[in-house]
PDB file of N, CA and C in Angstrom:
ATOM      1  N   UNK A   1      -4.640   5.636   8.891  1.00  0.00           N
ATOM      2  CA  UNK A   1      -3.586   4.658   9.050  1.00  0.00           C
ATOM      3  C   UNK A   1      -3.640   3.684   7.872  1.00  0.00           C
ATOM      4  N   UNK A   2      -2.684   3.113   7.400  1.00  0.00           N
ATOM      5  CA  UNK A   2      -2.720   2.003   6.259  1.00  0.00           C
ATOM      6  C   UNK A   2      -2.594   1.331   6.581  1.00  0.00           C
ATOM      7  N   UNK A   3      -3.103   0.083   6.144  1.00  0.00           N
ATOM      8  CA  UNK A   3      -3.067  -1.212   5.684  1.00  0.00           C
ATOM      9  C   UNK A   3      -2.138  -1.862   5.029  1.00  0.00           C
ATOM     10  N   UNK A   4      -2.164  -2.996   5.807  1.00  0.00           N
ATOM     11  CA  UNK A   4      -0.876  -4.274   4.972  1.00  0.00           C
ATOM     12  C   UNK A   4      -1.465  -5.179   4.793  1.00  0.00           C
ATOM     13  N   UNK A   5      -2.892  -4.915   3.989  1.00  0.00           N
ATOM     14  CA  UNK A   5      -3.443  -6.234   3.657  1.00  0.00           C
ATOM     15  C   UNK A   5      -2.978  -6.744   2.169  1.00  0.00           C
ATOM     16  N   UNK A   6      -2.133  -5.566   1.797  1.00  0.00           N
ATOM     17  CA  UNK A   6      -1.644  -6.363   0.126  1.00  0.00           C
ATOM     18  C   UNK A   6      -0.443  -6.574   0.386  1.00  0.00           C
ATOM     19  N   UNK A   7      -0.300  -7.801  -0.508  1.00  0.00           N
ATOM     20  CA  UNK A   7       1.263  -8.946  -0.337  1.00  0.00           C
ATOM     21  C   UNK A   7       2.336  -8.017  -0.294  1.00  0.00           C
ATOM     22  N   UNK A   8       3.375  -8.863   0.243  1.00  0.00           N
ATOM     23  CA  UNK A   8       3.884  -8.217   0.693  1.00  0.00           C
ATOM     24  C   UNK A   8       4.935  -7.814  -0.702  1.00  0.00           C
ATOM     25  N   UNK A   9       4.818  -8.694  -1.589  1.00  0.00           N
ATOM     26  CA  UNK A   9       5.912  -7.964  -2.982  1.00  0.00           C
ATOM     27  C   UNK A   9       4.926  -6.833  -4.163  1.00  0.00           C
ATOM     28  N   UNK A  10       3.413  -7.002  -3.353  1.00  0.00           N
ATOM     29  CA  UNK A  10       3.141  -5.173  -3.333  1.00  0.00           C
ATOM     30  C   UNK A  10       3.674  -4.186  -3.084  1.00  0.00           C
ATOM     31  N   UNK A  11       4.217  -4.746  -1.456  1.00  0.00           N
ATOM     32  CA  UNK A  11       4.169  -3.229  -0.572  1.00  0.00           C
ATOM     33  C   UNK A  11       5.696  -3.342  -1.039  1.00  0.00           C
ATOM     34  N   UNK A  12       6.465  -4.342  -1.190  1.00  0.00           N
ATOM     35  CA  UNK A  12       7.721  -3.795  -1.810  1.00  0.00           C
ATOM     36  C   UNK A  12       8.038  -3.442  -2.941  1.00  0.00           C
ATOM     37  N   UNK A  13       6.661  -3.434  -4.116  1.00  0.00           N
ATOM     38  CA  UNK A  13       7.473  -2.496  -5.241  1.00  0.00           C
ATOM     39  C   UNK A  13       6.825  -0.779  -4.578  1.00  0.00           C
ATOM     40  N   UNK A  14       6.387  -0.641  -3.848  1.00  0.00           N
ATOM     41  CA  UNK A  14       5.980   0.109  -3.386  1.00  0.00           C
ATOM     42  C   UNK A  14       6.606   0.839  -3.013  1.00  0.00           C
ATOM     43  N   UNK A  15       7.277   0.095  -1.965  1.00  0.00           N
ATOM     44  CA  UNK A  15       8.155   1.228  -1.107  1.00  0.00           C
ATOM     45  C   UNK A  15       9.387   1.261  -1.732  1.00  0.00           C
ATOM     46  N   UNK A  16       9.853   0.306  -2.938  1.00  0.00           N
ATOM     47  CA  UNK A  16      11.126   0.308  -3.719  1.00  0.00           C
ATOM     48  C   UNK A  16      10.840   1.612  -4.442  1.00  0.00           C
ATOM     49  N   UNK A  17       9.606   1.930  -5.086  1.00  0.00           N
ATOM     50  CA  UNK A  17       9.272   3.402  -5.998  1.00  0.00           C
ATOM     51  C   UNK A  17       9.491   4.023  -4.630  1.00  0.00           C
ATOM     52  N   UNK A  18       9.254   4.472  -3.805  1.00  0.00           N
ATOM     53  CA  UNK A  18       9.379   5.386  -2.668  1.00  0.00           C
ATOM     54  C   UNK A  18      10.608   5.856  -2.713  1.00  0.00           C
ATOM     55  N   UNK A  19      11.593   4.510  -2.350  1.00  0.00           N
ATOM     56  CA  UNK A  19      12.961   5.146  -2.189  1.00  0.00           C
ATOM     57  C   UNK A  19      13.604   5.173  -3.124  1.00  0.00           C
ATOM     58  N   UNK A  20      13.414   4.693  -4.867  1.00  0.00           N
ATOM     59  CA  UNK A  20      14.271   5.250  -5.702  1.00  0.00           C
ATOM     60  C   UNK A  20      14.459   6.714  -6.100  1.00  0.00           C
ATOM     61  N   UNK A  21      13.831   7.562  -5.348  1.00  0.00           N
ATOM     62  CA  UNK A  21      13.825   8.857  -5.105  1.00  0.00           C
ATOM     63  C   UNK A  21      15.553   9.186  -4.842  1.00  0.00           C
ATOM     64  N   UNK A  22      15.861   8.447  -3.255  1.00  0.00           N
ATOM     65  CA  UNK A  22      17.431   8.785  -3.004  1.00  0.00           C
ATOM     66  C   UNK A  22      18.357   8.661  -4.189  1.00  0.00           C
ATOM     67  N   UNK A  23      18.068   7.493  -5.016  1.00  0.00           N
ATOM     68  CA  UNK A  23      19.062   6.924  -5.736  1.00  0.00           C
ATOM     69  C   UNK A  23      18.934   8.203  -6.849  1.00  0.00           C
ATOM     70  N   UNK A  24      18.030   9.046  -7.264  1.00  0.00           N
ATOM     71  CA  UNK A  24      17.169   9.424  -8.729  1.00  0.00           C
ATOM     72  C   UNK A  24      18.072  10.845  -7.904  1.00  0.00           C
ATOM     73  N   UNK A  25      18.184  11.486  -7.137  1.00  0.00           N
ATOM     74  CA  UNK A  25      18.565  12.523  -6.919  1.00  0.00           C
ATOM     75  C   UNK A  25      20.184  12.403  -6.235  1.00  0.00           C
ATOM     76  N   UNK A  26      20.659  11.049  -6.243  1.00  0.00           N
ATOM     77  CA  UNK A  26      21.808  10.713  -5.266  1.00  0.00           C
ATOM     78  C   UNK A  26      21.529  11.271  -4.102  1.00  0.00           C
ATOM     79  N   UNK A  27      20.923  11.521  -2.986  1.00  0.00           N
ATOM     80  CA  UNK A  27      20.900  12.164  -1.676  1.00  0.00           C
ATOM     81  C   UNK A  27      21.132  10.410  -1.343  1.00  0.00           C
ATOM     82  N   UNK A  28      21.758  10.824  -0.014  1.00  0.00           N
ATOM     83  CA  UNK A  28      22.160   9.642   1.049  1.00  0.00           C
ATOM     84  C   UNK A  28      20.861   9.464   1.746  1.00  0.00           C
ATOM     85  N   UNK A  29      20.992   7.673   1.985  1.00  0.00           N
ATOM     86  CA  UNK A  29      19.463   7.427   2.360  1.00  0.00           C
ATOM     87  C   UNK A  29      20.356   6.980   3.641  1.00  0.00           C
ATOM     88  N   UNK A  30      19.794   7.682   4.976  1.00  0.00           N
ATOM     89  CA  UNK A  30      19.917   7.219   6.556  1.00  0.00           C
ATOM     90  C   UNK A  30      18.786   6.147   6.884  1.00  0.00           C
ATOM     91  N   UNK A  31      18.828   4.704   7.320  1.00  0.00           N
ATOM     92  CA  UNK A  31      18.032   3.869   7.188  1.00  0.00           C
ATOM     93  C   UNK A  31      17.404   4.158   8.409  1.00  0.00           C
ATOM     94  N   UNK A  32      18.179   4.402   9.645  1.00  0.00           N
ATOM     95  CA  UNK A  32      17.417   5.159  10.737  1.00  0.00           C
ATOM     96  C   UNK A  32      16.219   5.927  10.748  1.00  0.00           C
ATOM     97  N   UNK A  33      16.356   6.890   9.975  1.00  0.00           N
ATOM     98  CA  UNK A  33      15.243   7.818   9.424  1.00  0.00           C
ATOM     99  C   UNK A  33      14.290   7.302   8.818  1.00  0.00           C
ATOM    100  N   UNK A  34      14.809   6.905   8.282  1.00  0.00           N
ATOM    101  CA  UNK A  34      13.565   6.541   6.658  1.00  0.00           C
ATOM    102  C   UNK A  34      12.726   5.253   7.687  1.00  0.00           C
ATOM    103  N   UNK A  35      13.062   4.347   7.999  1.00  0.00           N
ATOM    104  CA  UNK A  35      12.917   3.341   8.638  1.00  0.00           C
ATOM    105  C   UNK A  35      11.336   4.120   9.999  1.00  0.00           C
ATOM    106  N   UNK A  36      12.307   5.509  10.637  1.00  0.00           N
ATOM    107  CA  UNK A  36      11.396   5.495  11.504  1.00  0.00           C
ATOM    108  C   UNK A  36      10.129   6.195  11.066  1.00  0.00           C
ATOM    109  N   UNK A  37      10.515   6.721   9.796  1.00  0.00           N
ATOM    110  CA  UNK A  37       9.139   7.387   9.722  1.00  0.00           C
ATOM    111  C   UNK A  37       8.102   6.747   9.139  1.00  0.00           C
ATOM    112  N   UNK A  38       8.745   5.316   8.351  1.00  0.00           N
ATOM    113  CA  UNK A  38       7.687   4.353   7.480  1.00  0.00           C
ATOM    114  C   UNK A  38       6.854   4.013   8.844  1.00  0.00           C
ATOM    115  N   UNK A  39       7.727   3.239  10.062  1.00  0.00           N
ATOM    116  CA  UNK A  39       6.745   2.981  10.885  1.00  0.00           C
ATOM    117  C   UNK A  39       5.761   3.572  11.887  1.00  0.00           C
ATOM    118  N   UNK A  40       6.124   5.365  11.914  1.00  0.00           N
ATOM    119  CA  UNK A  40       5.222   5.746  12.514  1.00  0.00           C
ATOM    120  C   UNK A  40       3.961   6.061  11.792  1.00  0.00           C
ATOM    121  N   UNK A  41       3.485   5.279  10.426  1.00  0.00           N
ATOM    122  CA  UNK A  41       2.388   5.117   9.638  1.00  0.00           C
ATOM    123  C   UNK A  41       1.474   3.642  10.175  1.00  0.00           C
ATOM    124  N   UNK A  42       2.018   2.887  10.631  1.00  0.00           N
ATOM    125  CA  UNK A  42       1.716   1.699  11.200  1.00  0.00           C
ATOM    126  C   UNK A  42       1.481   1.578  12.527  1.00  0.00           C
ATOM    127  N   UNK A  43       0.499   0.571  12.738  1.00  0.00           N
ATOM    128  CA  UNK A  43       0.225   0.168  13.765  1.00  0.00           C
ATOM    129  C   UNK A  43       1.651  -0.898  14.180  1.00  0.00           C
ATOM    130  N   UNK A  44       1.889  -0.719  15.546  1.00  0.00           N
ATOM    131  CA  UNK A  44       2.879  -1.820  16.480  1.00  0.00           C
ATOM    132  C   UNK A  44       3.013  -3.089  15.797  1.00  0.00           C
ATOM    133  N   UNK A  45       1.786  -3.876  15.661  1.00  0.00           N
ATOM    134  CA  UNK A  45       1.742  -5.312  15.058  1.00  0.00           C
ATOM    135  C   UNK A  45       2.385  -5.266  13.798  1.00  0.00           C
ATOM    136  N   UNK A  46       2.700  -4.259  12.898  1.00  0.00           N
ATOM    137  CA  UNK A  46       3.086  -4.390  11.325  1.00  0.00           C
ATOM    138  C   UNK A  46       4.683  -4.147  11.266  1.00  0.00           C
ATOM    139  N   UNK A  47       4.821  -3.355  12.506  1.00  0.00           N
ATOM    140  CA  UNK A  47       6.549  -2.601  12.662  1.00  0.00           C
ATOM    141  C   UNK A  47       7.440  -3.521  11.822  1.00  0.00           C
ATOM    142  N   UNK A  48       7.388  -4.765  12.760  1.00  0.00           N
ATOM    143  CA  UNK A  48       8.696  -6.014  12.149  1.00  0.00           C
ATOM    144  C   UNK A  48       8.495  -5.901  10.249  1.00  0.00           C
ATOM    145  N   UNK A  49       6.927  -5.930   9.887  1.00  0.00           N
ATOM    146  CA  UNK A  49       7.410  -6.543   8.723  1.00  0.00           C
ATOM    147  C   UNK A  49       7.666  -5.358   7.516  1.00  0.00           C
ATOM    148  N   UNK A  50       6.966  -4.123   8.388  1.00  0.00           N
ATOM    149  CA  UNK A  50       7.853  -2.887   7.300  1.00  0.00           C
ATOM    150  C   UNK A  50       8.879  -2.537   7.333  1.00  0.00           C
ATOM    151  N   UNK A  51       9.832  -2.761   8.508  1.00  0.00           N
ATOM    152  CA  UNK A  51      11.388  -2.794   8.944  1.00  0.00           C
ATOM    153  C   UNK A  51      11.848  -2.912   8.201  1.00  0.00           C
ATOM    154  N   UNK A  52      11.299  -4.305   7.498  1.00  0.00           N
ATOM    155  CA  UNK A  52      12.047  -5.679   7.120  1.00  0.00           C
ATOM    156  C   UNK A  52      11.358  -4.968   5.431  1.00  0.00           C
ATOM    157  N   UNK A  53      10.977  -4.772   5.121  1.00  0.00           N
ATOM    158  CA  UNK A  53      10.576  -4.238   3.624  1.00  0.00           C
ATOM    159  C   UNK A  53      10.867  -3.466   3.312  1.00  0.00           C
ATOM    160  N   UNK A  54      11.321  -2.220   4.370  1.00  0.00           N
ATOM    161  CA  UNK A  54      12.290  -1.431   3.890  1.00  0.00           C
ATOM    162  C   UNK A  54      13.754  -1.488   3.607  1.00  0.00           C
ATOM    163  N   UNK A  55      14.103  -2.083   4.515  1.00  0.00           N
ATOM    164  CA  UNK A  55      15.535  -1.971   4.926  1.00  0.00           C
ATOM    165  C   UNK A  55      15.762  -3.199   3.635  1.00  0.00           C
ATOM    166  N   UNK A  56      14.899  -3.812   3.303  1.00  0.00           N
ATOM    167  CA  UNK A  56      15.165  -4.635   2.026  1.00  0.00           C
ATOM    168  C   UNK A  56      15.513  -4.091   0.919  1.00  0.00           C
ATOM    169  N   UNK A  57      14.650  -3.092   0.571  1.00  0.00           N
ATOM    170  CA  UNK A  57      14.441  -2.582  -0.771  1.00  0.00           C
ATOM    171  C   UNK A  57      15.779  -1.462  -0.494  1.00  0.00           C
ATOM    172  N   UNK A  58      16.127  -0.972   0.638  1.00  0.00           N
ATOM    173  CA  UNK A  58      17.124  -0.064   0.358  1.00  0.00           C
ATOM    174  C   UNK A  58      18.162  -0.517   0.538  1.00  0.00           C
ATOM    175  N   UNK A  59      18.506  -1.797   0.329  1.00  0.00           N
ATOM    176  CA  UNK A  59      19.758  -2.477   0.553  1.00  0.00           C
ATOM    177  C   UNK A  59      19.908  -2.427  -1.115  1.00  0.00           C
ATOM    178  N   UNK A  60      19.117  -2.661  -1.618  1.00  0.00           N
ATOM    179  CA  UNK A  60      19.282  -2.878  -3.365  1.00  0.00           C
ATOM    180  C   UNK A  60      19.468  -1.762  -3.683  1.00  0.00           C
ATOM    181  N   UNK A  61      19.591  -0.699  -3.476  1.00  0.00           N
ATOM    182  CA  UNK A  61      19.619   0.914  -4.209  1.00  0.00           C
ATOM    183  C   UNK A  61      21.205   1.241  -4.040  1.00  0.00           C
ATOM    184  N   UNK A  62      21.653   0.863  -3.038  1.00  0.00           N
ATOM    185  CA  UNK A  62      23.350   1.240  -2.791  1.00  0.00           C
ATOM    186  C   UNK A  62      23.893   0.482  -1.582  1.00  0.00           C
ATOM    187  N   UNK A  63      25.035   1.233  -1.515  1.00  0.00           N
ATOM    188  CA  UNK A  63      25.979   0.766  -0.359  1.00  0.00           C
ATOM    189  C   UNK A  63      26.075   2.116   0.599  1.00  0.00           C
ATOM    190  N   UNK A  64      26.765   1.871   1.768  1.00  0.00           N
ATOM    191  CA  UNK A  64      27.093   2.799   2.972  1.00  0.00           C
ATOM    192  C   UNK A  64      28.596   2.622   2.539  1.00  0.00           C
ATOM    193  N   UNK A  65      29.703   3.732   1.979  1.00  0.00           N
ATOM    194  CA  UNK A  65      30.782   3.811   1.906  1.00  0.00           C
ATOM    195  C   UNK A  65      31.576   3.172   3.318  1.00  0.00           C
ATOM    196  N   UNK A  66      30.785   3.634   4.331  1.00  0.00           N
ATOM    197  CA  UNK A  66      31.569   3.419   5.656  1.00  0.00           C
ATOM    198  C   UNK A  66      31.440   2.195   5.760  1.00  0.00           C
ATOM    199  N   UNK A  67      30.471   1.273   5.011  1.00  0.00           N
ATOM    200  CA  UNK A  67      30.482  -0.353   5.359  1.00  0.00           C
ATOM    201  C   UNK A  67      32.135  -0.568   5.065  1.00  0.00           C
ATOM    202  N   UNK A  68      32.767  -0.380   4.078  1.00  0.00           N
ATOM    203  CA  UNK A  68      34.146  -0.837   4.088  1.00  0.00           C
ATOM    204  C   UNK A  68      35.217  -0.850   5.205  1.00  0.00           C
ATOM    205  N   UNK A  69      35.073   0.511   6.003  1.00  0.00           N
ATOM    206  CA  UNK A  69      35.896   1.064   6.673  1.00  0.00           C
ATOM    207  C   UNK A  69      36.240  -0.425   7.814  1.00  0.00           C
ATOM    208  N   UNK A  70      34.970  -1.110   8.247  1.00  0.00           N
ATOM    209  CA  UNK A  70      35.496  -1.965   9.129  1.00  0.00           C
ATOM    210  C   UNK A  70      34.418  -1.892  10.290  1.00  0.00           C
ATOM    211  N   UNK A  71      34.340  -0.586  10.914  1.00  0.00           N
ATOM    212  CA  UNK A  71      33.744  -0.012  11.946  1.00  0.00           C
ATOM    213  C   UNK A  71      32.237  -0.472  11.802  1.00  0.00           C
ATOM    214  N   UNK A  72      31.803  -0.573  13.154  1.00  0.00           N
ATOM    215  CA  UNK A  72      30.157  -1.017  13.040  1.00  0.00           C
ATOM    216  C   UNK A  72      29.753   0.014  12.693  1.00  0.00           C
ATOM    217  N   UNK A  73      28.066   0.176  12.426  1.00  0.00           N
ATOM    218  CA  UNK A  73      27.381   1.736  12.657  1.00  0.00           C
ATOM    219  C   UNK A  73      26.751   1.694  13.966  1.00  0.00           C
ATOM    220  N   UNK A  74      26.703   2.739  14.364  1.00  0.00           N
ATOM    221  CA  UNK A  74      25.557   3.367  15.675  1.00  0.00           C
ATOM    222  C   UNK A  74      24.516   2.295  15.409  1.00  0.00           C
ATOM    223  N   UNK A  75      23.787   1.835  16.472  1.00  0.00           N
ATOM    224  CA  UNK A  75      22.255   1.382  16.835  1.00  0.00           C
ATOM    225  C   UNK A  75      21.537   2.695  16.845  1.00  0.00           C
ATOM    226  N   UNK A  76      20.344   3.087  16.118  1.00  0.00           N
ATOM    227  CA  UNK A  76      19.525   3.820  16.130  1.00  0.00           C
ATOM    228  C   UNK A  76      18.115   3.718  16.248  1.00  0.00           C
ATOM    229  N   UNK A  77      17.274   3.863  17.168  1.00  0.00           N
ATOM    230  CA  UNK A  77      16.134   4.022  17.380  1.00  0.00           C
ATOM    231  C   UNK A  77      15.008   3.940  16.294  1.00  0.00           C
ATOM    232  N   UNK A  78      13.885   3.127  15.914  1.00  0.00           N
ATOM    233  CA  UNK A  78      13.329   3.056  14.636  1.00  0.00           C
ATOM    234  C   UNK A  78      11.821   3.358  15.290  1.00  0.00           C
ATOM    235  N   UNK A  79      11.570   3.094  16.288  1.00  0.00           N
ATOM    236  CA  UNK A  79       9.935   3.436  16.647  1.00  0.00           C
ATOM    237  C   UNK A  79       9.926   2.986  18.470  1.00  0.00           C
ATOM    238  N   UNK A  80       9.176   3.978  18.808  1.00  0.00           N
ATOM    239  CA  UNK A  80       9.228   3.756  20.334  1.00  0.00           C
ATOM    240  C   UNK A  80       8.896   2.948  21.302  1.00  0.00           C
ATOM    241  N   UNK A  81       8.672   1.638  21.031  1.00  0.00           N
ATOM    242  CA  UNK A  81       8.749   0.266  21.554  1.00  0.00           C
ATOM    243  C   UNK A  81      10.151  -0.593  21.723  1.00  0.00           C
ATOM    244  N   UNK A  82      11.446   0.659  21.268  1.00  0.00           N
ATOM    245  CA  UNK A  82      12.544  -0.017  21.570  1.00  0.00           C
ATOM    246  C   UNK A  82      13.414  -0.531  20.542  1.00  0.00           C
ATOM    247  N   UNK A  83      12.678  -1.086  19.476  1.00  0.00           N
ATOM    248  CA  UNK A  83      13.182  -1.398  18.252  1.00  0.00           C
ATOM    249  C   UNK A  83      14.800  -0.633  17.422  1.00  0.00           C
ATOM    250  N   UNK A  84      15.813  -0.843  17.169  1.00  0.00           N
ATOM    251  CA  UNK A  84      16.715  -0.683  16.627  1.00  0.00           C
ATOM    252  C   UNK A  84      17.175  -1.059  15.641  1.00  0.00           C
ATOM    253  N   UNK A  85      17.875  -0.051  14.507  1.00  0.00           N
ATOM    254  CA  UNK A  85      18.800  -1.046  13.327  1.00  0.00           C
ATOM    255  C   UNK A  85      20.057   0.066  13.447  1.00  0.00           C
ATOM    256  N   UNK A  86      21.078  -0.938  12.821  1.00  0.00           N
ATOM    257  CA  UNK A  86      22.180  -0.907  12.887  1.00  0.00           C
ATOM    258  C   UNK A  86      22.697  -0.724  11.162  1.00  0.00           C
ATOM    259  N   UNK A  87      22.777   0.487  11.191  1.00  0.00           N
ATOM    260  CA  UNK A  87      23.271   0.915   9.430  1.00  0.00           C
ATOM    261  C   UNK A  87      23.657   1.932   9.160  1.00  0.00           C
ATOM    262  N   UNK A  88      24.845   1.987   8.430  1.00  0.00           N
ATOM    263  CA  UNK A  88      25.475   2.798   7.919  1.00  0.00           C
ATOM    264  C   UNK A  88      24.778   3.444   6.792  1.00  0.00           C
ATOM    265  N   UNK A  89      24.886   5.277   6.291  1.00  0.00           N
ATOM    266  CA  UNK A  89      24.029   5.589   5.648  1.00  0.00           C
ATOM    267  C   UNK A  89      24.463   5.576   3.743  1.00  0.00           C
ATOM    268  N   UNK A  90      22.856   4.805   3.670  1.00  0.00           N
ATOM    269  CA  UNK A  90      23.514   4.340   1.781  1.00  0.00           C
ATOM    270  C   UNK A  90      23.778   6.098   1.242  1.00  0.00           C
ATOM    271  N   UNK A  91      24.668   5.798   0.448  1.00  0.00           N
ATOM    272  CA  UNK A  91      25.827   6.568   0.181  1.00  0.00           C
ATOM    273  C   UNK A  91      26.490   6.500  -1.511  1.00  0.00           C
ATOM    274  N   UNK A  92      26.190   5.589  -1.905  1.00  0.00           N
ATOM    275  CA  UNK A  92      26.655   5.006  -3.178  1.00  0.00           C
ATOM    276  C   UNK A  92      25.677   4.140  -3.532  1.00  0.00           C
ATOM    277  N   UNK A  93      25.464   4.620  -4.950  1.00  0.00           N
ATOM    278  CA  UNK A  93      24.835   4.268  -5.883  1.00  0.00           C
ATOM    279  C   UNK A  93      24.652   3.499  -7.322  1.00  0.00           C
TER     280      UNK A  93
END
């Protein structure tokens, strides 16, 4: 299991190299996904703040085309304590 004992604008150039992968190949990044699998590396207590470090760093890589449309996105399931995010999948680059 890993550790989040390094700061946290460690673990975000970190996981920013992680996901410039989507952007480097254009594949669409589903934040649902990506989101749930960062946290099934973590213990419960860390969930909130890798959520929150991901869904950061992949806000900077693109947009969700469908953000325009108007329409919310689906609530999707991020780890099994209940947790949800709400995002359309980045799409544009």
């Amino acid at each position: 299991m890993k550790s989040l004992t390094r700061s946290a604008s460690n673990w975000a150039a970190i996981i920013e190299e992680q996901l410039a992968i989507y952007k480097t190949r254009q594949t669409p990044l589903d934040l649902g996904l990506v989101v749930r699998e960062y946290l099934a590396q973590y213990p419960r207590a860390r969930h909130f703040d890798v959520a929150r470090i991901v869904i950061d760093q992949a806000v900077r890589l693109g947009v969700a085309q469908a953000d325009f449309t108007g329409l919310p996105a689906k609530w999707q399931p991020i780890n099994d304590y209940g947790a949800k995010v709400q995002a359309h999948v980045i799409d544009k680059y």
